[in-house]
Protein backbone atom coordinates (compact mmCIF):
# COMPACT_ATOMS: atom_id res chain seq x y z
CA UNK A 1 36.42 -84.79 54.28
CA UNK A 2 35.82 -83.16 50.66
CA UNK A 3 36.61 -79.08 50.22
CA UNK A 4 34.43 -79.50 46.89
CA UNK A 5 31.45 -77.45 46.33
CA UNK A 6 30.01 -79.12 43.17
CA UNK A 7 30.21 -78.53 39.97
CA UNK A 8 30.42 -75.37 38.05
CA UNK A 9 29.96 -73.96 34.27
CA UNK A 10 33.27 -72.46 33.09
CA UNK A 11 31.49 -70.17 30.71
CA UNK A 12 28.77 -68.89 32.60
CA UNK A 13 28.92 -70.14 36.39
CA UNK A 14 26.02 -72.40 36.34
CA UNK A 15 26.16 -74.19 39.28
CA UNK A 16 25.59 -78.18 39.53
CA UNK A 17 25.19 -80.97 42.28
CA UNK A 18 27.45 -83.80 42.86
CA UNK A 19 27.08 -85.99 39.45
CA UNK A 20 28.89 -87.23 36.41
CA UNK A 21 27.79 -84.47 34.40
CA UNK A 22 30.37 -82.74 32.17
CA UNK A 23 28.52 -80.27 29.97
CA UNK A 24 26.61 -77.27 31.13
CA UNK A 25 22.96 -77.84 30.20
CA UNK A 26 22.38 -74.03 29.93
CA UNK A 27 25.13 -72.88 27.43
CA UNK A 28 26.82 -76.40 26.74
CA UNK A 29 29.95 -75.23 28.33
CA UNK A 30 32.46 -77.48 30.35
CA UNK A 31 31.90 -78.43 34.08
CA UNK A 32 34.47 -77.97 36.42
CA UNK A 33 35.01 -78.85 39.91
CA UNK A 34 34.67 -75.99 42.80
CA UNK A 35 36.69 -75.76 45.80
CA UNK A 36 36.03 -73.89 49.41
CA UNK A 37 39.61 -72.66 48.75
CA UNK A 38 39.41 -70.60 52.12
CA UNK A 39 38.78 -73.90 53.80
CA UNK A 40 41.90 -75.34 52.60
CA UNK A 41 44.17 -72.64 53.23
CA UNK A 42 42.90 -73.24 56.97
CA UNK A 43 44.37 -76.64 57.16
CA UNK A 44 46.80 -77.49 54.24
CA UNK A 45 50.40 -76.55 54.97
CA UNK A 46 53.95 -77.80 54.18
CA UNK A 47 54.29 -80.32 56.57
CA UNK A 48 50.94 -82.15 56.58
CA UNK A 49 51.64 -82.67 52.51
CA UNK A 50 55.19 -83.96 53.46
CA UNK A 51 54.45 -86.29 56.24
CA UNK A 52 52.06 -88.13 53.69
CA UNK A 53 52.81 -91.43 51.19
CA UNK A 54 54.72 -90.12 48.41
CA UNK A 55 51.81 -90.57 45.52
CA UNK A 56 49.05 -87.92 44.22
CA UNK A 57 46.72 -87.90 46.64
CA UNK A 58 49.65 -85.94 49.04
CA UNK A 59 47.21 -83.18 47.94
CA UNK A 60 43.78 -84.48 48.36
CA UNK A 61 41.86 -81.86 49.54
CA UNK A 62 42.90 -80.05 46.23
CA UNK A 63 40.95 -82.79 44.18
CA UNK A 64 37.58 -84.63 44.25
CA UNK A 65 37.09 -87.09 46.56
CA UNK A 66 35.22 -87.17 49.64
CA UNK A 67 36.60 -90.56 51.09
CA UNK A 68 39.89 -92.49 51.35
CA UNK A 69 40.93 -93.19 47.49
CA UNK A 70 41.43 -96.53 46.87
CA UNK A 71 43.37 -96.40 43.42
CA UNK A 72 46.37 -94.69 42.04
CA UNK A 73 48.01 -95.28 46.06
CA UNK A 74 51.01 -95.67 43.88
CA UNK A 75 50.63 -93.06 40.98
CA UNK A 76 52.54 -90.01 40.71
CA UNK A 77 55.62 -88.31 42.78
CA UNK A 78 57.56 -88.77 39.56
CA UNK A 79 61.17 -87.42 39.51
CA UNK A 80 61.71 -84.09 38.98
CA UNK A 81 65.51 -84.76 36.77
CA UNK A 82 68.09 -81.79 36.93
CA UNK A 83 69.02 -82.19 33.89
CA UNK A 84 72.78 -80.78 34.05
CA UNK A 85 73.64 -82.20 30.74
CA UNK A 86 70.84 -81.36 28.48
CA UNK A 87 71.01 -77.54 29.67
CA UNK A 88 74.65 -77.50 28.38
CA UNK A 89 73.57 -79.08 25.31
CA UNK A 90 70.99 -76.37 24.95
CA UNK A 91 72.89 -73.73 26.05
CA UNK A 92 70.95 -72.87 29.39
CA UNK A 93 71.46 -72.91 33.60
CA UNK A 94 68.89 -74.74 34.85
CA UNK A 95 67.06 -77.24 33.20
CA UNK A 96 64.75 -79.58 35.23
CA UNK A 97 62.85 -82.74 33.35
CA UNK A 98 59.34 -84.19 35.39
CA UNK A 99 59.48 -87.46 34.02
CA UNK A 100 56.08 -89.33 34.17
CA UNK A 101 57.98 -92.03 32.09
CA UNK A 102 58.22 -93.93 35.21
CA UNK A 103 54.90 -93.32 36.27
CA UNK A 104 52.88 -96.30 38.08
CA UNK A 105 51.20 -98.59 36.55
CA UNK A 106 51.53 -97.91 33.06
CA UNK A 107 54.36 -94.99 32.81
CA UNK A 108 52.74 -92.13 31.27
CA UNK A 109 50.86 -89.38 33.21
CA UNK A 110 47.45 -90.76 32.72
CA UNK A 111 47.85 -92.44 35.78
CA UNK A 112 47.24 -89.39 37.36
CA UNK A 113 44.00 -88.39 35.07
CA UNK A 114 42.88 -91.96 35.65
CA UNK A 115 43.35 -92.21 39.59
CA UNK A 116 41.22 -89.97 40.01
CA UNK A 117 38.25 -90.26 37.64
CA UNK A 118 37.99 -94.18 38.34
CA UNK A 119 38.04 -92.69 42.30
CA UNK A 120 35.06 -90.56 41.27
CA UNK A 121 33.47 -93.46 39.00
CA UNK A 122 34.08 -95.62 42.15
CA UNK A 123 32.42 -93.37 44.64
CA UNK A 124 29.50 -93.21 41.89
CA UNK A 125 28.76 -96.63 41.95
CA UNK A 126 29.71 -97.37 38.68
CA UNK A 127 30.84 -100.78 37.73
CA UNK A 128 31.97 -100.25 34.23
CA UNK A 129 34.62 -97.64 32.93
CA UNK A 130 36.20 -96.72 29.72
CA UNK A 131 37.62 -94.16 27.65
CA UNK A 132 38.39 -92.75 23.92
CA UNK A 133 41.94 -93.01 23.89
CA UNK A 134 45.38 -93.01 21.33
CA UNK A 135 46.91 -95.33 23.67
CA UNK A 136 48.67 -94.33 26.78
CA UNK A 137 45.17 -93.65 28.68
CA UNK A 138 44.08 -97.12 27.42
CA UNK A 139 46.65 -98.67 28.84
CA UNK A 140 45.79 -96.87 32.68
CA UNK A 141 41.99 -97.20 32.48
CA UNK A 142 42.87 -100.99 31.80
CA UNK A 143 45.33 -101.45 34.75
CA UNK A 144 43.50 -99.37 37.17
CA UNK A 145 40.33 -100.88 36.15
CA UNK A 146 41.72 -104.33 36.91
CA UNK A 147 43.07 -102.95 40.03
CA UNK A 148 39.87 -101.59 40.99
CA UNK A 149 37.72 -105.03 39.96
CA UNK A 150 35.80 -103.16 37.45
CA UNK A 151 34.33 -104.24 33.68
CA UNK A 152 36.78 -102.30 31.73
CA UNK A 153 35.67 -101.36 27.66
CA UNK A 154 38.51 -99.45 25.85
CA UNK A 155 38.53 -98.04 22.25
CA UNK A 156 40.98 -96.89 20.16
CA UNK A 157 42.23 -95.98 16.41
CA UNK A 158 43.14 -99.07 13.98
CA UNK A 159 46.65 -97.58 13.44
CA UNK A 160 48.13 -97.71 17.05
CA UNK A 161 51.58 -98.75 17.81
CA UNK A 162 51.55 -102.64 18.99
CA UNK A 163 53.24 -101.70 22.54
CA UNK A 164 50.34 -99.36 23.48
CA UNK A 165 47.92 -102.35 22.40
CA UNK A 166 49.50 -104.99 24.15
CA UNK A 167 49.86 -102.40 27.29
CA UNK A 168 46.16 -102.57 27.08
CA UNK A 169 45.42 -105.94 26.26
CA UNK A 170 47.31 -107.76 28.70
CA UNK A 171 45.24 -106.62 31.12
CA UNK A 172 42.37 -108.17 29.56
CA UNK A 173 39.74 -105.16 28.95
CA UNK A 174 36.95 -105.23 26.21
CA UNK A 175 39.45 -103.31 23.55
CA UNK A 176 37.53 -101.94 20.69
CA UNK A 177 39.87 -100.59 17.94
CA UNK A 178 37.52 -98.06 15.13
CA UNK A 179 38.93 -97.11 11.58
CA UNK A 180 39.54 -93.89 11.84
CA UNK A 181 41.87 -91.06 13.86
CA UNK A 182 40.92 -90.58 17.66
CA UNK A 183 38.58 -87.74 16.47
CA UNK A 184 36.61 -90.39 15.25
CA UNK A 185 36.95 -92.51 18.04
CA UNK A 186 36.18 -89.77 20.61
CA UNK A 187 32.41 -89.04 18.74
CA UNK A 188 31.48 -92.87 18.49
CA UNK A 189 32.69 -93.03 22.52
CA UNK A 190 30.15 -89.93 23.56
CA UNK A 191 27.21 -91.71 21.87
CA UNK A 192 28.32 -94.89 23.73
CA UNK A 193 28.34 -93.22 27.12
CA UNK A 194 25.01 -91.74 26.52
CA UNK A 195 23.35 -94.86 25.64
CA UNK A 196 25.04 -97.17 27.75
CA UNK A 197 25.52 -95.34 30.84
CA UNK A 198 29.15 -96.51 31.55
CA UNK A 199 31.86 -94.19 32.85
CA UNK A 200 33.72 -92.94 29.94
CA UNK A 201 37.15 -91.48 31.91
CA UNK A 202 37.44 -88.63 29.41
CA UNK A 203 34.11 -88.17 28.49
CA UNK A 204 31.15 -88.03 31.17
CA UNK A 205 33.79 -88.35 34.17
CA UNK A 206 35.59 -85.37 32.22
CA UNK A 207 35.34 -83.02 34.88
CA UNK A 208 37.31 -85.38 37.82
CA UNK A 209 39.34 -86.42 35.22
CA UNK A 210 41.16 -83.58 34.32
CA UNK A 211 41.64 -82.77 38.53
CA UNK A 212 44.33 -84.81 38.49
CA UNK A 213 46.30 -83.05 36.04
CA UNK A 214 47.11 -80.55 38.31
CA UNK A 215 49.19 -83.01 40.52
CA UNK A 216 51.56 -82.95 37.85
CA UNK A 217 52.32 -79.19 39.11
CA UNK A 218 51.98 -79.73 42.38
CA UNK A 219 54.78 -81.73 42.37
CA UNK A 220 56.84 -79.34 40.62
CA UNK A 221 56.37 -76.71 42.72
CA UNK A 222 56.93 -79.23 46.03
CA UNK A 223 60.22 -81.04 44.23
CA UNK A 224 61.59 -77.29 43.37
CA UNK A 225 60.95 -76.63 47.20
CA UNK A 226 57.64 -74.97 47.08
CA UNK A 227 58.87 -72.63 43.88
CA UNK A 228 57.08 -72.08 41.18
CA UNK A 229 59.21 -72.19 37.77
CA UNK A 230 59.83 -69.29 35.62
CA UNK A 231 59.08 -71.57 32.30
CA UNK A 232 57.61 -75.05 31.65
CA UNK A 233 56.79 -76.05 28.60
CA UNK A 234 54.01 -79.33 28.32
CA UNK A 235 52.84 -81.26 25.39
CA UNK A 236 48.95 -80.53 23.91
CA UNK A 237 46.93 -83.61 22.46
CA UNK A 238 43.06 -83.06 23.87
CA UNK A 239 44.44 -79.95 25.81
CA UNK A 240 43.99 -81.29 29.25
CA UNK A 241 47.03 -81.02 31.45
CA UNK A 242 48.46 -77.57 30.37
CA UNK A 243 45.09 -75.69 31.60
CA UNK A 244 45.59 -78.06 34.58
CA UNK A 245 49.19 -77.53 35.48
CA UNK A 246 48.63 -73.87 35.31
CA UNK A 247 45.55 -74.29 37.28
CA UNK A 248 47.77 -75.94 39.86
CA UNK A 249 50.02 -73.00 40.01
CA UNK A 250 47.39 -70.68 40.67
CA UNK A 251 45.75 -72.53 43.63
CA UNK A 252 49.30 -73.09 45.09
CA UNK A 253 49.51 -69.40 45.57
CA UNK A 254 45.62 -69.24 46.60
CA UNK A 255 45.94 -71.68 49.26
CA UNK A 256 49.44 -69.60 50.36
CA UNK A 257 51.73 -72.68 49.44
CA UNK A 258 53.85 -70.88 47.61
CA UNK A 259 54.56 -67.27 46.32
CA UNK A 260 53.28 -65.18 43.89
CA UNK A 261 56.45 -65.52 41.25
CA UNK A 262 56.12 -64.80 37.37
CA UNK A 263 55.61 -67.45 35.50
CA UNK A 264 55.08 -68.84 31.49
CA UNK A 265 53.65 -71.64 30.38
CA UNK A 266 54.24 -72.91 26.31
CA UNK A 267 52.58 -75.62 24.43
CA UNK A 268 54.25 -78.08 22.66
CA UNK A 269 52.45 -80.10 19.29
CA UNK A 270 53.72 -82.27 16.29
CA UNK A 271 53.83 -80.36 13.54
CA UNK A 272 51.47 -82.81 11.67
CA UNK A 273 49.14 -82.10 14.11
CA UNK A 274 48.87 -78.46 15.59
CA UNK A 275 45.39 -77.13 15.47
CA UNK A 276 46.47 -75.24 19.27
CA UNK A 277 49.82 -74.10 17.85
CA UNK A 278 47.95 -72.61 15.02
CA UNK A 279 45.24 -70.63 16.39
CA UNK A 280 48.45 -68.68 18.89
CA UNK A 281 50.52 -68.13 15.57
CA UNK A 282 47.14 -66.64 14.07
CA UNK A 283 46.34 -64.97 17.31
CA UNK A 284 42.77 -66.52 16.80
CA UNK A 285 40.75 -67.83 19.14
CA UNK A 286 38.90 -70.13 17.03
CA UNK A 287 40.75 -73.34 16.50
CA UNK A 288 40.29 -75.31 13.39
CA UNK A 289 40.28 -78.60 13.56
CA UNK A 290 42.84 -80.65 11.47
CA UNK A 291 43.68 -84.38 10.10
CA UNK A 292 46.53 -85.80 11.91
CA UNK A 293 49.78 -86.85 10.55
CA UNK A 294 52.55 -87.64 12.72
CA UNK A 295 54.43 -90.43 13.90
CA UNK A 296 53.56 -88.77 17.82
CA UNK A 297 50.29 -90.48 17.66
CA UNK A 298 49.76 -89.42 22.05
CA UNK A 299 48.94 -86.16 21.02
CA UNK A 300 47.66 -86.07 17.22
CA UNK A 301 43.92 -85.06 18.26
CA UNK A 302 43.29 -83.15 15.48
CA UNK A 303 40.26 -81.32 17.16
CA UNK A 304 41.14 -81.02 21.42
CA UNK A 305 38.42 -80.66 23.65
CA UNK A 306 40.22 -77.89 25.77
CA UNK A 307 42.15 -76.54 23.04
CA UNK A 308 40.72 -73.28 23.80
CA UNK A 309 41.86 -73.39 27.49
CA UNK A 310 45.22 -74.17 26.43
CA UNK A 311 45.63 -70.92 24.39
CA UNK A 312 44.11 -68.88 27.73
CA UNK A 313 46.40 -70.22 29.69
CA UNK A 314 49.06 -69.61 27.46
CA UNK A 315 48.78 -66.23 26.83
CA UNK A 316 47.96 -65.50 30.23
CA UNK A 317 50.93 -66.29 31.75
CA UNK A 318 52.80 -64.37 28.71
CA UNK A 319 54.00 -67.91 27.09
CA UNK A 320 54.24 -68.98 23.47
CA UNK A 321 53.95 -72.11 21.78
CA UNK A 322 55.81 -74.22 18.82
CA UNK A 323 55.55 -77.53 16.65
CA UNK A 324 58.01 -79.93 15.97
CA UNK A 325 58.43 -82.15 12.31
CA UNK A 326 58.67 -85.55 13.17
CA UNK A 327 62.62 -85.06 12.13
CA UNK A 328 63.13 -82.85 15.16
CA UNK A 329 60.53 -84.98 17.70
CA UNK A 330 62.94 -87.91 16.65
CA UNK A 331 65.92 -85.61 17.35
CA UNK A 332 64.45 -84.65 20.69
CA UNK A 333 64.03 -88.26 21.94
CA UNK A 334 67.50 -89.39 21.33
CA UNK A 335 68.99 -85.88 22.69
CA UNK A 336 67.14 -86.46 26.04
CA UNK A 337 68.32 -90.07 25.81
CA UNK A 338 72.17 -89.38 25.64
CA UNK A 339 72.16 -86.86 27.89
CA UNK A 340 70.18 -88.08 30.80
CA UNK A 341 69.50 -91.33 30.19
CA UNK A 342 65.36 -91.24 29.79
CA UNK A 343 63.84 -92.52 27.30
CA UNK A 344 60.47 -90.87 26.37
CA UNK A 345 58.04 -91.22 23.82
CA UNK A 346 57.59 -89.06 20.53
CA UNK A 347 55.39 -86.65 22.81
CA UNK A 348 58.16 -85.95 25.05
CA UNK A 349 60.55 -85.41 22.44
CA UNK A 350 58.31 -83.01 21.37
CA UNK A 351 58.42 -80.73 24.26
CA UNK A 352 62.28 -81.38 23.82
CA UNK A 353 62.40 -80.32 20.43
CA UNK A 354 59.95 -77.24 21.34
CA UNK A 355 61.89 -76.08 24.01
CA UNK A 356 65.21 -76.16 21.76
CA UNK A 357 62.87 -73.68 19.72
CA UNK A 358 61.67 -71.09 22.17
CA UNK A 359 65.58 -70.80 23.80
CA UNK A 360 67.08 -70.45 20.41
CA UNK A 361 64.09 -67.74 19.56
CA UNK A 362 64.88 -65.74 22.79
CA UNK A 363 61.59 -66.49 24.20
CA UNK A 364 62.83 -68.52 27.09
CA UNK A 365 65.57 -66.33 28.83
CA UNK A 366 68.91 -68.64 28.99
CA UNK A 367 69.39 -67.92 32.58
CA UNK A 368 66.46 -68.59 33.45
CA UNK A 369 64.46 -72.12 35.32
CA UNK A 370 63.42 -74.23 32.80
CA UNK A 371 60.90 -77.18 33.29
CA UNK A 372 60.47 -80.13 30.40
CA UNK A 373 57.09 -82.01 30.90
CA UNK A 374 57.81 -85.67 29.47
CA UNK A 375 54.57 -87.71 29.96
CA UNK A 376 55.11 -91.26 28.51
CA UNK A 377 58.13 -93.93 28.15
CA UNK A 378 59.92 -94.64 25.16
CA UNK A 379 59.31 -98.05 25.33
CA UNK A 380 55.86 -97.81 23.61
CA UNK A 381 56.54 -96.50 20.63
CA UNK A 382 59.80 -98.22 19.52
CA UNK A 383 58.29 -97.93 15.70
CA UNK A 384 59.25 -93.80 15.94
CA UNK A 385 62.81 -94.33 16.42
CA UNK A 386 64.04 -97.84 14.66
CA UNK A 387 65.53 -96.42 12.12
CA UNK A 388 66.96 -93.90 13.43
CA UNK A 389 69.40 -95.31 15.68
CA UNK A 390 72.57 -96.98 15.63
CA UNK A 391 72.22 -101.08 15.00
CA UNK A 392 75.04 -103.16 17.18
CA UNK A 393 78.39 -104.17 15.29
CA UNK A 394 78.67 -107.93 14.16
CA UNK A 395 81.38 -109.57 15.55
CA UNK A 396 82.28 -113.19 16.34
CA UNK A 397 82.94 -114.50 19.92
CA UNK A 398 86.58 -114.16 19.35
CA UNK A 399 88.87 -111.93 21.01
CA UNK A 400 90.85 -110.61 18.17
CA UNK A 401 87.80 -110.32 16.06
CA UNK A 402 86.92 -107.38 19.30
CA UNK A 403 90.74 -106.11 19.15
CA UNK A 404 89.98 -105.32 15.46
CA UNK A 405 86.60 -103.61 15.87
CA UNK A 406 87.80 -101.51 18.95
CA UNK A 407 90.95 -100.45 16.77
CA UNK A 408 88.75 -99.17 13.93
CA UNK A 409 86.64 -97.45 16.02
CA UNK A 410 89.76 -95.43 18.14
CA UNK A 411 91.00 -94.44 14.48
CA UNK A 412 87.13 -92.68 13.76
């Protein structure tokens, strides 16, 4: 049973049946999906969501489908770290880290995003899918795509890092890779949709797509036992899972899953590439689209689709937002490595770096809960941090040739 009610403008309410539309043909706003939240208030409760498989679709009648979904069974439900260690490093008492490095299949959170809209393209009748991507949402469509038994066309910038295009390729899509940044990508993609017809994830299937975002907080709130956190701060590429995750608070509290608490939400972006972050600091609402440069190539999208949802969101909930050199992204990785052992990519060493920031600026209270959002695994991207860790000592397979090492290195 679905608790949708179709599609609606954001901007001015236009209403819209049951399609893969994702612009409002009246004012060219966004579609978004509607929900008889009354309904599910009636029969959503703790224990139902608890009894279920531990995946995303725990909360299905908070996203769009209308049968049984048949991918992402095993997406999602991510750890939620307490991260004892990095708190004391950055001087707080509770820290917590949702780690969607460990995601399934393809260890970033776009295998929420993508369980759904391939759900939606599925119930559709579509039998080709695809997306504009930098990498991490190539690598889902592809997986899920060859889960699913669907033609599978991906495209992507030139410049990528060889993990994220061999986390693509192996599955054996149609990978298209365009000289340009993901801006440019993105515009040949929409004209490629419109022609061919196929089910761009991010573009024409836009509207289920970013549903599963929210499933990212849902599981916060669930993991911190149906508490919302005073502060989370998430990472902003196109701008979709920050509106989403504080989406997710608010019909948590609607459907009377949890209370009414304060909370802040802050945006995280590279420095090289922090259109969002600008517009706050400028307290515009206008944001002006920029040329990426950053070795965090997940989130350099130099002009974000929901950019201007991200800064509503922020300020709503009273939040802030930073960016992060690549020096300090860098820095952020290997701090959340030696700490807690998790090893995320330069996106999630933003939001590390960030949140070092916004304590040390007295905009995140000390004493205070704290939630990092890391959203892809450090394994892609080995290029961002090869030279800046520590290469292994040199030693022959002789015992004495150990004895002298270890003695050197008890003198340091």
């Amino acid at each position: 049973m679905s608790f949708t009610t179709g599609l609606k403008c954001r901007e001015c309410g236009e209403s819209y049946g049951w399609k893969p539309l994702h612009v409002c043909e009246m004012c060219f706003g966004p579609l978004e999906i509607g929900y008889d939240y009354d309904a599910i208030a009636s029969v959503l409760s703790h224990r139902i969501i608890e009894s279920r498989p531990r995946n995303l679709w725990r909360y299905k009648e908070l996203l769009p489908v209308s049968g049984e979904p048949r991918i992402g069974l095993y997406s999602g439900f991510t750890p939620l770290v307490k991260a004892d260690r990095l708190a004391a490093a950055l001087g707080v008492e509770e820290l917590w880290v949702k780690d969607d490095s460990c995601n399934h299949p393809t260890f970033s959170y776009k295998d929420r995003v993508v369980s759904v809209a391939i759900s939606a393209a599925i119930e559709f009748g579509f039998d080709t899918v695809s997306c504009a991507s930098t990498g991490n949402l190539a690598n889902s469509v592809s997986a899920h795509a060859a889960r699913a038994g669907l033609r599978c066309f991906i495209f992507i910038p030139d410049n990528l890092e060889r993990g994220k295009v061999i986390g693509s390729t192996v599955y054996e899509p149609t990978a298209v890779a365009i000289s340009g940044n993901y801006d440019d990508v993105n515009r040949l993609c929409t004209e490629i949709a419109d022609k061919y017809g196929w089910a761009f994830v991010n573009i024409n299937l836009r509207p289920f797509y970013t549903e599963g975002a929210k499933t990212y907080g849902f599981e916060v709130a669930e993991q911190l036992g149906w508490k919302l956190p005073q502060h989370i701060v998430v990472p902003t590429a196109g701008g979709t899972i920050l509106p989403k995750v504080a989406q997710a608070f608010e019909e948590l509290v609607r459907v009377g899953l949890v209370k009414d608490t304060p909370w802040k939400i802050y945006t995280a972006q590279a420095a090289g590439c922090a259109p969002v972050v600008n517009a706050l600091h400028r307290g515009a609402d206008l944001i002006e689209p920029v040329k990426p440069n950053t070795i965090a190539k997940s989130i350099a999208i130099g002009n974000p689709a929901d950019g201007y949802y991200v800064l509503g969101a922020v300020r709503d909930s009273g939040g802030w937002g930073e960016a992060a050199t690549d020096q300090e992204i860098v820095e952020g990785i290997r701090l959340l490595a030696r700490t807690e052992g998790i090893f995320t990519e330069p996106a999630g060493g933003t939001t590390v770096a960030v949140t070092k920031k916004l304590i040390e600026q007295g905009r995140i209270p000390r004493n205070e809960s704290i939630v990092i959002s890391v959203t892809g695994n450090g394994y892609k991207t080995l290029e961002a941090v090869t030279d800046a860790v520590p290469v292994p000592f040199n030693i022959g397979a002789r015992l004495e040739e150990f004895d002298a090492l270890y003695q050197s290195l008890e003198q340091r």
